[in-house]
PDB file of N, CA and C in Angstrom:
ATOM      1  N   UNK A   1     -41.121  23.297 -69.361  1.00  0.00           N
ATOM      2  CA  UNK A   1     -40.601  22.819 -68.099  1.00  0.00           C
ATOM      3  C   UNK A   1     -39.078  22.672 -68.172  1.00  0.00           C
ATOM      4  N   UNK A   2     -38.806  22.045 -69.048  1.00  0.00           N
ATOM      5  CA  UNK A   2     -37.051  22.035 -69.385  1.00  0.00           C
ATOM      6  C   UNK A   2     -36.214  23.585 -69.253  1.00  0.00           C
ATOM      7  N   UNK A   3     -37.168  24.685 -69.906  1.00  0.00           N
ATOM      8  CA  UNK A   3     -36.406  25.257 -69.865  1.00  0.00           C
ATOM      9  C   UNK A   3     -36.523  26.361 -68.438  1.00  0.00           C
ATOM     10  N   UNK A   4     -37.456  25.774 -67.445  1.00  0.00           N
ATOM     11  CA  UNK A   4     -37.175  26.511 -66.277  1.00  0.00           C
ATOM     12  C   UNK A   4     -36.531  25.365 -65.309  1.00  0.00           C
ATOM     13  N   UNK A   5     -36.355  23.991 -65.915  1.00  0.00           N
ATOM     14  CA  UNK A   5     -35.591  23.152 -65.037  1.00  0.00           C
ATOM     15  C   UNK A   5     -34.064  24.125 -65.351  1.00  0.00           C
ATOM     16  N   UNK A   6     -33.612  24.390 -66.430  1.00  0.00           N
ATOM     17  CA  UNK A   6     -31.862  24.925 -66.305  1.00  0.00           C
ATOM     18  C   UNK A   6     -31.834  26.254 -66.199  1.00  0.00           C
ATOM     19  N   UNK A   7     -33.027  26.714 -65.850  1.00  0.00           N
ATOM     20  CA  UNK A   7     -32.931  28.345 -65.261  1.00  0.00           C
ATOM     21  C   UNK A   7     -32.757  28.615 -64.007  1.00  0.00           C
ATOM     22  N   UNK A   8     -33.346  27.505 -62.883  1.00  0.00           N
ATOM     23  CA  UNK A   8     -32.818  27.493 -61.786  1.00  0.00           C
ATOM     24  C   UNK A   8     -31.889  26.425 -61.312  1.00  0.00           C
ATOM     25  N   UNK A   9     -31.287  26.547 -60.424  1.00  0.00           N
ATOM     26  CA  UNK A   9     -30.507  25.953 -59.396  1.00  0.00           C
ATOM     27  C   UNK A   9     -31.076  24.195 -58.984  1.00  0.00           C
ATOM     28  N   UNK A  10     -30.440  23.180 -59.736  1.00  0.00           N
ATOM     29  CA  UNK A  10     -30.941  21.760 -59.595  1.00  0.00           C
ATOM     30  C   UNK A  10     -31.928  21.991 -59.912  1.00  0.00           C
ATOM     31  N   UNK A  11     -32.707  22.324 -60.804  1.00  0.00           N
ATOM     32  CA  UNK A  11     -34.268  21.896 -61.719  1.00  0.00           C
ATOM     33  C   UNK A  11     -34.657  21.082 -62.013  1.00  0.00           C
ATOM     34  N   UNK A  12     -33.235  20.163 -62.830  1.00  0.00           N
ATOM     35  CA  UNK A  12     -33.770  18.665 -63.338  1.00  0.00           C
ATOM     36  C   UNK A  12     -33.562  17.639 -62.105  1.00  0.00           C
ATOM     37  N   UNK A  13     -33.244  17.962 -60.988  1.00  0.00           N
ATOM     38  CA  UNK A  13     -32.663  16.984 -59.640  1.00  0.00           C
ATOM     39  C   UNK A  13     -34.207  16.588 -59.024  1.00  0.00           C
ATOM     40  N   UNK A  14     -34.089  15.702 -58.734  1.00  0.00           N
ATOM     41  CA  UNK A  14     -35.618  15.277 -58.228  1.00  0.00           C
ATOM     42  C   UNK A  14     -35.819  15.468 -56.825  1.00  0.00           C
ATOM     43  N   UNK A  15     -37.143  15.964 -56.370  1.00  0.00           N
ATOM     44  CA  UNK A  15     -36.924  15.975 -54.914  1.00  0.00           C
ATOM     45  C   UNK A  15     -36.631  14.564 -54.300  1.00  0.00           C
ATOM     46  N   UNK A  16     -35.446  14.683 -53.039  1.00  0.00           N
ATOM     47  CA  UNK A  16     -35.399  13.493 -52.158  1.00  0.00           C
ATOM     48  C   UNK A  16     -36.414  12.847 -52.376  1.00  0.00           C
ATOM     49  N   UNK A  17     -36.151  11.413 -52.957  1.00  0.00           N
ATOM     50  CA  UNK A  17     -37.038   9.899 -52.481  1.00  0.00           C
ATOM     51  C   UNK A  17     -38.748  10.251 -53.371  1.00  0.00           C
ATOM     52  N   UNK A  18     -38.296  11.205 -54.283  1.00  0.00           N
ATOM     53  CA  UNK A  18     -39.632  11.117 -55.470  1.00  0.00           C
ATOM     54  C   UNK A  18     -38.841  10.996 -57.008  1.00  0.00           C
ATOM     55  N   UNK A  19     -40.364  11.063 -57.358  1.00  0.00           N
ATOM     56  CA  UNK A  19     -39.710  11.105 -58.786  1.00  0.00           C
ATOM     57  C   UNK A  19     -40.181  12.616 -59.363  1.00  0.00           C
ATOM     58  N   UNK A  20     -40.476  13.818 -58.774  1.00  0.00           N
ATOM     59  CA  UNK A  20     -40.767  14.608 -59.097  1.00  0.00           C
ATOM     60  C   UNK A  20     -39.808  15.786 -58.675  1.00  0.00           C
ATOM     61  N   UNK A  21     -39.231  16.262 -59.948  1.00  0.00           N
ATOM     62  CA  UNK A  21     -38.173  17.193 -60.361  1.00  0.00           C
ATOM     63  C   UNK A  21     -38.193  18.430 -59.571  1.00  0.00           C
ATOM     64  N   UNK A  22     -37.262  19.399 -59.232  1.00  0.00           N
ATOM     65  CA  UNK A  22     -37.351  20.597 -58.227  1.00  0.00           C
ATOM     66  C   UNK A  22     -38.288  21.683 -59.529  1.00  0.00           C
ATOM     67  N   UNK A  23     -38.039  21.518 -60.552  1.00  0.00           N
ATOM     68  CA  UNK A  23     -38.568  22.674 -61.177  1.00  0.00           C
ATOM     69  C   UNK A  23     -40.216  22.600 -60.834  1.00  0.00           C
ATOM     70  N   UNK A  24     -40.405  21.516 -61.042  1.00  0.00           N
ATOM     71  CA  UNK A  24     -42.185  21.285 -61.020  1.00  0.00           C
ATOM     72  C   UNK A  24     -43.057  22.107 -59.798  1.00  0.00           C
ATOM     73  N   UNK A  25     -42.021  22.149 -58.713  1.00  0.00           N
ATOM     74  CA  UNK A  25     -42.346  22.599 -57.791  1.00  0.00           C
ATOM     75  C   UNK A  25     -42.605  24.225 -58.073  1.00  0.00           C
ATOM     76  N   UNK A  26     -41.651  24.750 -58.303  1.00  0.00           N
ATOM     77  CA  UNK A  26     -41.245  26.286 -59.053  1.00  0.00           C
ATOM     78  C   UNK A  26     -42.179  26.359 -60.317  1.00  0.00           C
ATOM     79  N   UNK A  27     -42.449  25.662 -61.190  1.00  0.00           N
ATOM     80  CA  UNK A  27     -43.749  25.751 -62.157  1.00  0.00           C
ATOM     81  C   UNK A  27     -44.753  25.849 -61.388  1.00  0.00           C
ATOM     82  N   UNK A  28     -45.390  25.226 -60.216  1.00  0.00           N
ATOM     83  CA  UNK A  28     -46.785  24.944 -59.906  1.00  0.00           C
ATOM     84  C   UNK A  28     -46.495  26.261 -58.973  1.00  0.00           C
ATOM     85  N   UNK A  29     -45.657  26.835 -58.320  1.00  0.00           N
ATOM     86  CA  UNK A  29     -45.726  28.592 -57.719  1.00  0.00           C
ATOM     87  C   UNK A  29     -46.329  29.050 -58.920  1.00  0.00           C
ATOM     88  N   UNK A  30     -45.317  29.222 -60.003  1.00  0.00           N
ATOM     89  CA  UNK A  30     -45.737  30.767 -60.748  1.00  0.00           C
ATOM     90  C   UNK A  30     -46.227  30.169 -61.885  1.00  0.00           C
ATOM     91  N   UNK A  31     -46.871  29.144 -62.239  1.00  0.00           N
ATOM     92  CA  UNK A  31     -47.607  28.865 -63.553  1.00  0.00           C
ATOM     93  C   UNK A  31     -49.328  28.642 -63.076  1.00  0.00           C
ATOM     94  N   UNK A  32     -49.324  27.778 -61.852  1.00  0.00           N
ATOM     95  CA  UNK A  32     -50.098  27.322 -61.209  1.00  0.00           C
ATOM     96  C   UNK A  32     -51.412  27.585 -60.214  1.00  0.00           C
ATOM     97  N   UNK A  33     -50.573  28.724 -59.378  1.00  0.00           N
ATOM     98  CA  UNK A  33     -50.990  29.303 -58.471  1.00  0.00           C
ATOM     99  C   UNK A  33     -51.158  28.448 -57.043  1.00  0.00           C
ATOM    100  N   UNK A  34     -49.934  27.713 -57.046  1.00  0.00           N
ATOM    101  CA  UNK A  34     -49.756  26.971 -55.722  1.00  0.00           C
ATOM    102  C   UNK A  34     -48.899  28.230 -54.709  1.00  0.00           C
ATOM    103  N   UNK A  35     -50.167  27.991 -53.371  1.00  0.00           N
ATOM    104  CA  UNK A  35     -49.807  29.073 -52.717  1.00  0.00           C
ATOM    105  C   UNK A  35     -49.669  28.478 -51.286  1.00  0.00           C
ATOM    106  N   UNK A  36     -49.786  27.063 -51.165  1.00  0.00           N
ATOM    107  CA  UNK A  36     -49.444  26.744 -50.087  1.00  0.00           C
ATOM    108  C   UNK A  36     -48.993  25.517 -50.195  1.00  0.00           C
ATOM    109  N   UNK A  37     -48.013  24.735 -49.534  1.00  0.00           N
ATOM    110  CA  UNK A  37     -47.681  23.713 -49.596  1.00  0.00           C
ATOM    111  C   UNK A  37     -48.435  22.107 -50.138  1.00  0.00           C
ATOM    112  N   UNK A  38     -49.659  22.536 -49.316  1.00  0.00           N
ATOM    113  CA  UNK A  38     -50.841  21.412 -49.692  1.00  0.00           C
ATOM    114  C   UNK A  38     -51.405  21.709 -50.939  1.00  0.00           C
ATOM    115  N   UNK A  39     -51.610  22.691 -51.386  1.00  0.00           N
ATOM    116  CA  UNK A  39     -51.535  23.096 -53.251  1.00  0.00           C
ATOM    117  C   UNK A  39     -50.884  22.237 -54.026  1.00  0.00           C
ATOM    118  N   UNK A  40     -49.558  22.576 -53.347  1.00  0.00           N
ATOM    119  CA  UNK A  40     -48.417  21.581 -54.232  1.00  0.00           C
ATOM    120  C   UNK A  40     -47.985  20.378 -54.355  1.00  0.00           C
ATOM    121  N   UNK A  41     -48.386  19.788 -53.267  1.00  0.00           N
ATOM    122  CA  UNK A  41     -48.071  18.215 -52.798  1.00  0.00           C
ATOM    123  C   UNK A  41     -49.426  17.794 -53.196  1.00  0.00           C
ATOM    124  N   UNK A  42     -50.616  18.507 -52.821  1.00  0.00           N
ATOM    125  CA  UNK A  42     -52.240  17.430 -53.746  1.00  0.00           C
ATOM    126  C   UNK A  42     -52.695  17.509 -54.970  1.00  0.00           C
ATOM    127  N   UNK A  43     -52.166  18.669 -55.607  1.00  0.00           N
ATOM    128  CA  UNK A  43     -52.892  18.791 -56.749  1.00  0.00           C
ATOM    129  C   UNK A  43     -51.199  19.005 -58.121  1.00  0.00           C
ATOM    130  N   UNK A  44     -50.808  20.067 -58.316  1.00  0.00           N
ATOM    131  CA  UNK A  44     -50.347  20.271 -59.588  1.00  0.00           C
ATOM    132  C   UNK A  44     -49.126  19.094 -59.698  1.00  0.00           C
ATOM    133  N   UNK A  45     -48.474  18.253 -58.686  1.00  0.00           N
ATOM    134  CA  UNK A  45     -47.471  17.678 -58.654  1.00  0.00           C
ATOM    135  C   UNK A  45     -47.852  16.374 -58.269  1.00  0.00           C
ATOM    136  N   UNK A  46     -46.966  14.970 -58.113  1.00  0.00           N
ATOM    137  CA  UNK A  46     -47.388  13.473 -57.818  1.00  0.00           C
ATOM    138  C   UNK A  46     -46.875  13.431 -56.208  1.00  0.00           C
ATOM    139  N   UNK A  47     -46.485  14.627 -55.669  1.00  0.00           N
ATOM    140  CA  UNK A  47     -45.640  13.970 -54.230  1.00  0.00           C
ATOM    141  C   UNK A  47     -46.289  13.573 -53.883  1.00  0.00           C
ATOM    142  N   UNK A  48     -47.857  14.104 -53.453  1.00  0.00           N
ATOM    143  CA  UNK A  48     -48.695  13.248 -52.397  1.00  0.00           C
ATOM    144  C   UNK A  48     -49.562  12.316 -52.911  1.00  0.00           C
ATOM    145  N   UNK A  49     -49.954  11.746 -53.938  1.00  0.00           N
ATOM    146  CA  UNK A  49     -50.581  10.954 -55.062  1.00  0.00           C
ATOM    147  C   UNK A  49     -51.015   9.776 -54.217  1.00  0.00           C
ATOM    148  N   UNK A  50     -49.364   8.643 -53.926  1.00  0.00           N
ATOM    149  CA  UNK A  50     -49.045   7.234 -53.733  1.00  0.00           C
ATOM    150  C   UNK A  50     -49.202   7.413 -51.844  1.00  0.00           C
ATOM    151  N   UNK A  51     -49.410   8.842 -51.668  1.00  0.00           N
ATOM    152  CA  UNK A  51     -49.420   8.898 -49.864  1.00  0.00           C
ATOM    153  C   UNK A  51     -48.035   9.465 -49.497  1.00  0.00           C
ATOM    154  N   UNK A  52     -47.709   9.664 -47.948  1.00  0.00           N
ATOM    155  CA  UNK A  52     -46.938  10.831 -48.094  1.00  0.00           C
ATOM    156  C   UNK A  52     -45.511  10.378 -48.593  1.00  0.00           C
ATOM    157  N   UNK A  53     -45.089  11.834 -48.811  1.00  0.00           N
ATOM    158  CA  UNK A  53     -44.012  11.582 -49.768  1.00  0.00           C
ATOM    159  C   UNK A  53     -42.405  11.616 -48.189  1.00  0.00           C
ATOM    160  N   UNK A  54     -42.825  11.997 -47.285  1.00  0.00           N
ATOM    161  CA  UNK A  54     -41.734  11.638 -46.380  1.00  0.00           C
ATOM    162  C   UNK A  54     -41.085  12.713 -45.918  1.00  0.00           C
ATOM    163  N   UNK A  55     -40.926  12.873 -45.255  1.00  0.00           N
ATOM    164  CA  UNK A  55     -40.246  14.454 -44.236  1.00  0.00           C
ATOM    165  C   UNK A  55     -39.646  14.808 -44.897  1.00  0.00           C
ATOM    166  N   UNK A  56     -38.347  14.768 -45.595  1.00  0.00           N
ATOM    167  CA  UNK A  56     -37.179  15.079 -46.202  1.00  0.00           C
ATOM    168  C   UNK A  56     -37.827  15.571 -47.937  1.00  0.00           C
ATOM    169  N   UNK A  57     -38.652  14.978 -48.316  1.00  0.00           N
ATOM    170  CA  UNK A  57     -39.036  15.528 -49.694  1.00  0.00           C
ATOM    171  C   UNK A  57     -40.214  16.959 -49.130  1.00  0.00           C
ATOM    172  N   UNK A  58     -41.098  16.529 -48.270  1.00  0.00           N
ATOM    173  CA  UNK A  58     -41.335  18.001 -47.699  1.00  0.00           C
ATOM    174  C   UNK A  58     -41.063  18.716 -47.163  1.00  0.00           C
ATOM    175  N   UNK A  59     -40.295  18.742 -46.646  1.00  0.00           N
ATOM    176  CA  UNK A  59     -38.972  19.922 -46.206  1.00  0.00           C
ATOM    177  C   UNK A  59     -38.347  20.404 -47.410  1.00  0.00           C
ATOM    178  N   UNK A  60     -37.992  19.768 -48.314  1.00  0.00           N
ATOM    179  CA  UNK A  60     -37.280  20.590 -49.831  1.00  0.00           C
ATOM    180  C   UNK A  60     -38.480  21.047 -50.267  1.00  0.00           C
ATOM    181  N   UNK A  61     -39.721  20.402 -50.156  1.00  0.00           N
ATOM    182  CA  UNK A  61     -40.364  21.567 -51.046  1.00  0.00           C
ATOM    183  C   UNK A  61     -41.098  22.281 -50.611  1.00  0.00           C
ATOM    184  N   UNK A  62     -41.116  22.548 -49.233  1.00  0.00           N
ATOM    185  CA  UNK A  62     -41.041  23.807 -48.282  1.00  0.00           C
ATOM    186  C   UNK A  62     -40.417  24.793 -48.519  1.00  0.00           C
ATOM    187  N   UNK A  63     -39.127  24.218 -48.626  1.00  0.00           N
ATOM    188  CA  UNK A  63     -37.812  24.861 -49.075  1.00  0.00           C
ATOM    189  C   UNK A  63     -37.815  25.623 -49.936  1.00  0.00           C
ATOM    190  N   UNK A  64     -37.799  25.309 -51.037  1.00  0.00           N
ATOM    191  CA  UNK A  64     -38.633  25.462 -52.745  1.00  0.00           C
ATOM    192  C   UNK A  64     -39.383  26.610 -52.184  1.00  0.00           C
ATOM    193  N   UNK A  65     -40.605  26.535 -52.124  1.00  0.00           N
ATOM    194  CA  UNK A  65     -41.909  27.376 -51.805  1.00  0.00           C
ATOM    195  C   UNK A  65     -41.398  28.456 -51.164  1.00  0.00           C
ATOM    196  N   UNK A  66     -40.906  28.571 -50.401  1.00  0.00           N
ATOM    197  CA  UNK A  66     -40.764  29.494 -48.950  1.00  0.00           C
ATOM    198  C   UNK A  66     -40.042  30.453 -49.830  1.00  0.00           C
ATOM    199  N   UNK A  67     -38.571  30.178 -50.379  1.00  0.00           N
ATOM    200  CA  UNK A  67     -37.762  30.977 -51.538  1.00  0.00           C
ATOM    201  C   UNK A  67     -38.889  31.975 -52.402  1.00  0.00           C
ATOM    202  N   UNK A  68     -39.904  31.264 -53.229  1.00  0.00           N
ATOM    203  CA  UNK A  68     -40.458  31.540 -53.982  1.00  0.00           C
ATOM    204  C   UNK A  68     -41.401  32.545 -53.652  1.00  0.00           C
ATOM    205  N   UNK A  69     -42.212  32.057 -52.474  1.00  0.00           N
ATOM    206  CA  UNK A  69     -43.084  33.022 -51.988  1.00  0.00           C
ATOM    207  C   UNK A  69     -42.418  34.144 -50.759  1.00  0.00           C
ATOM    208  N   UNK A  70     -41.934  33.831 -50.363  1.00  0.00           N
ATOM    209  CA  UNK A  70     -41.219  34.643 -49.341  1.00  0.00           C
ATOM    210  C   UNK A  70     -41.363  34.902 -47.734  1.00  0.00           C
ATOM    211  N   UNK A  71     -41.896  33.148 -47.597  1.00  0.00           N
ATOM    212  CA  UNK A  71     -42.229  32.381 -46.534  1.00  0.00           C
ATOM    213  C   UNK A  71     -41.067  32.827 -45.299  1.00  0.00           C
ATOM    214  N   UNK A  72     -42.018  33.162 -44.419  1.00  0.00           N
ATOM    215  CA  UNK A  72     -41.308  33.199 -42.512  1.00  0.00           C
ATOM    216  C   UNK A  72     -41.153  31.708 -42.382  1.00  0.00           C
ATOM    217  N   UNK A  73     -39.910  31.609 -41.442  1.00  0.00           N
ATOM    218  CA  UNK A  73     -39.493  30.208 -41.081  1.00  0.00           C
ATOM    219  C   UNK A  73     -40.816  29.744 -40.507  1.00  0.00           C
ATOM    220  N   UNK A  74     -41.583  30.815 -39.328  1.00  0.00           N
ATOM    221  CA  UNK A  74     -43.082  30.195 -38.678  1.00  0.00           C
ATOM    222  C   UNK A  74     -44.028  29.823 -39.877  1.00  0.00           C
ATOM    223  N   UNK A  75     -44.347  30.264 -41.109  1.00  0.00           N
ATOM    224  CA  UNK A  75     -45.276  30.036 -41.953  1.00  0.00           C
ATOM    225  C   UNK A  75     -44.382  28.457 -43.102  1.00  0.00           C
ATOM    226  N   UNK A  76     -42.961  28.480 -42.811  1.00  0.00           N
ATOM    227  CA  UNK A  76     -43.283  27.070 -43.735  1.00  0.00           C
ATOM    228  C   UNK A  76     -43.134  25.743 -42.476  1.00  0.00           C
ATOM    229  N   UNK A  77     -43.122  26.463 -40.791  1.00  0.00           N
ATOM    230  CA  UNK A  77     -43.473  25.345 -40.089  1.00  0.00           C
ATOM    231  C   UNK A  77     -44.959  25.003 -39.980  1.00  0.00           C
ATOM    232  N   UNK A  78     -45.889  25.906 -40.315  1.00  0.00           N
ATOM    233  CA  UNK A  78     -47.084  25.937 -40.232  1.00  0.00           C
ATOM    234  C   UNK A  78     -47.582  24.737 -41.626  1.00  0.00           C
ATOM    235  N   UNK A  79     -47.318  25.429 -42.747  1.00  0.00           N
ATOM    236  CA  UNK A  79     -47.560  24.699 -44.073  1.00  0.00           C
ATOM    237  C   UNK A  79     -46.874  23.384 -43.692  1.00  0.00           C
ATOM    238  N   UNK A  80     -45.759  22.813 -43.217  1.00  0.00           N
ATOM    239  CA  UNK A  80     -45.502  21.278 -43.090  1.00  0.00           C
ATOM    240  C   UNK A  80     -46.410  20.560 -42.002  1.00  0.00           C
ATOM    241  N   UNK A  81     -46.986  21.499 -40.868  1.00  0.00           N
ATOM    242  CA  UNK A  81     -47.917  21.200 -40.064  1.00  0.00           C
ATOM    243  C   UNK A  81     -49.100  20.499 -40.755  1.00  0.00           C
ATOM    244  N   UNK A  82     -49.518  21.183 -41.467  1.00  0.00           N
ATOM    245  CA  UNK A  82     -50.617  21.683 -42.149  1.00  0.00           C
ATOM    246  C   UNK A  82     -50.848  19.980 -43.550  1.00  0.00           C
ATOM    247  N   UNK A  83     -49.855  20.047 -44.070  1.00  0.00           N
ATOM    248  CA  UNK A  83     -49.875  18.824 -44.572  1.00  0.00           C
ATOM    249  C   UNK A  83     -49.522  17.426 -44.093  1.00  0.00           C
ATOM    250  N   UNK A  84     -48.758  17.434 -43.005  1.00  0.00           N
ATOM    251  CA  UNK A  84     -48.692  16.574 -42.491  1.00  0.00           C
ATOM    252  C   UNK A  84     -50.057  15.828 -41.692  1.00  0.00           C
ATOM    253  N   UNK A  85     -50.926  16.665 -41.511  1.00  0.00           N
ATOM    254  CA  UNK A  85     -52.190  16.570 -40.613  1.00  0.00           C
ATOM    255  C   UNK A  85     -52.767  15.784 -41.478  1.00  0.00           C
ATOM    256  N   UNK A  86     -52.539  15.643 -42.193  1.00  0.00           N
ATOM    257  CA  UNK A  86     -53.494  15.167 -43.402  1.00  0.00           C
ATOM    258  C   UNK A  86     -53.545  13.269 -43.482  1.00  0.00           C
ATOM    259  N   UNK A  87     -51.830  13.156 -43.358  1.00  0.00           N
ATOM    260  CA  UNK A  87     -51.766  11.904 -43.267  1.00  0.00           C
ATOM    261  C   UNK A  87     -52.104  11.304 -41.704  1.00  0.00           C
ATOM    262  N   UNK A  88     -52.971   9.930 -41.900  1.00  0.00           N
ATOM    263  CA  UNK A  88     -52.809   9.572 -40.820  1.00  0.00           C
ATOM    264  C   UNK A  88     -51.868   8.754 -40.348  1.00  0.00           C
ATOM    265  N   UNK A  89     -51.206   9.054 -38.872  1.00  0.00           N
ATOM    266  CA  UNK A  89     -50.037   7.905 -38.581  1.00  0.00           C
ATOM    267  C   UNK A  89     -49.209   8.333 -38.834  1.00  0.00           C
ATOM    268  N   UNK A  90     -48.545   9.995 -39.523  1.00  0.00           N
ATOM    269  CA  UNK A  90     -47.397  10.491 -40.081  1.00  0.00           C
ATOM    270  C   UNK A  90     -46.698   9.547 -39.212  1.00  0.00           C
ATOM    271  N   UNK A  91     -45.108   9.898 -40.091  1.00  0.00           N
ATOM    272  CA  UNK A  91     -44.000   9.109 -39.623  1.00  0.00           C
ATOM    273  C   UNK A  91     -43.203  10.072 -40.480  1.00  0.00           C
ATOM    274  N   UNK A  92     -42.110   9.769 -39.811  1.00  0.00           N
ATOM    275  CA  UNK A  92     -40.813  10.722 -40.788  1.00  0.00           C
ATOM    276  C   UNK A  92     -40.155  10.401 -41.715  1.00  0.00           C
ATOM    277  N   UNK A  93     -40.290   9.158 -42.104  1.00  0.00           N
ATOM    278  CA  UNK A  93     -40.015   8.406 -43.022  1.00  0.00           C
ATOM    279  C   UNK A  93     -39.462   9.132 -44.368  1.00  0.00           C
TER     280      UNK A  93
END
């Protein structure tokens, strides 16, 4: 993990308002087989663990993802759709 945190661009930087690092995100694409946002936020990573992790940390790792996979702006509005549904009461928090 360290050494694909300094292979990309802020690796060791944590996403906004988690404690979970940008690389982890980029590990759980191509180690993992996280292929959609809700892949990545329920299972290989802690964002969604404690409940949601907050607009701004899923938007970066939208962000993240979309780069990686080669996400249409409509498909990573869909995937934030898509997890957001999940929580009840979202808030943007």
């Amino acid at each position: 993990m360290l050494r694909l945190a300094d292979a990309i661009p802020l690796g060791r930087e944590p996403i906004v308002g988690t404690d979970t690092i940008r690389a982890e995100v980029v590990h759980a694409v191509r180690e993992e087989m996280a292929l959609t946002l809700a892949d990545c936020v329920f299972r290989p990573t802690d964002l969604g663990t404690a409940g949601s992790p907050g607009s701004a940390a899923l938007a970066e790792t939208a962000d993240l993802m979309a780069a990686e996979l080669g996400w249409t702006a409509e498909r990573r509005v869909r995937e934030l759709a898509e997890v957001r549904s999940r929580y009840p009461g979202w808030r943007t928090a």
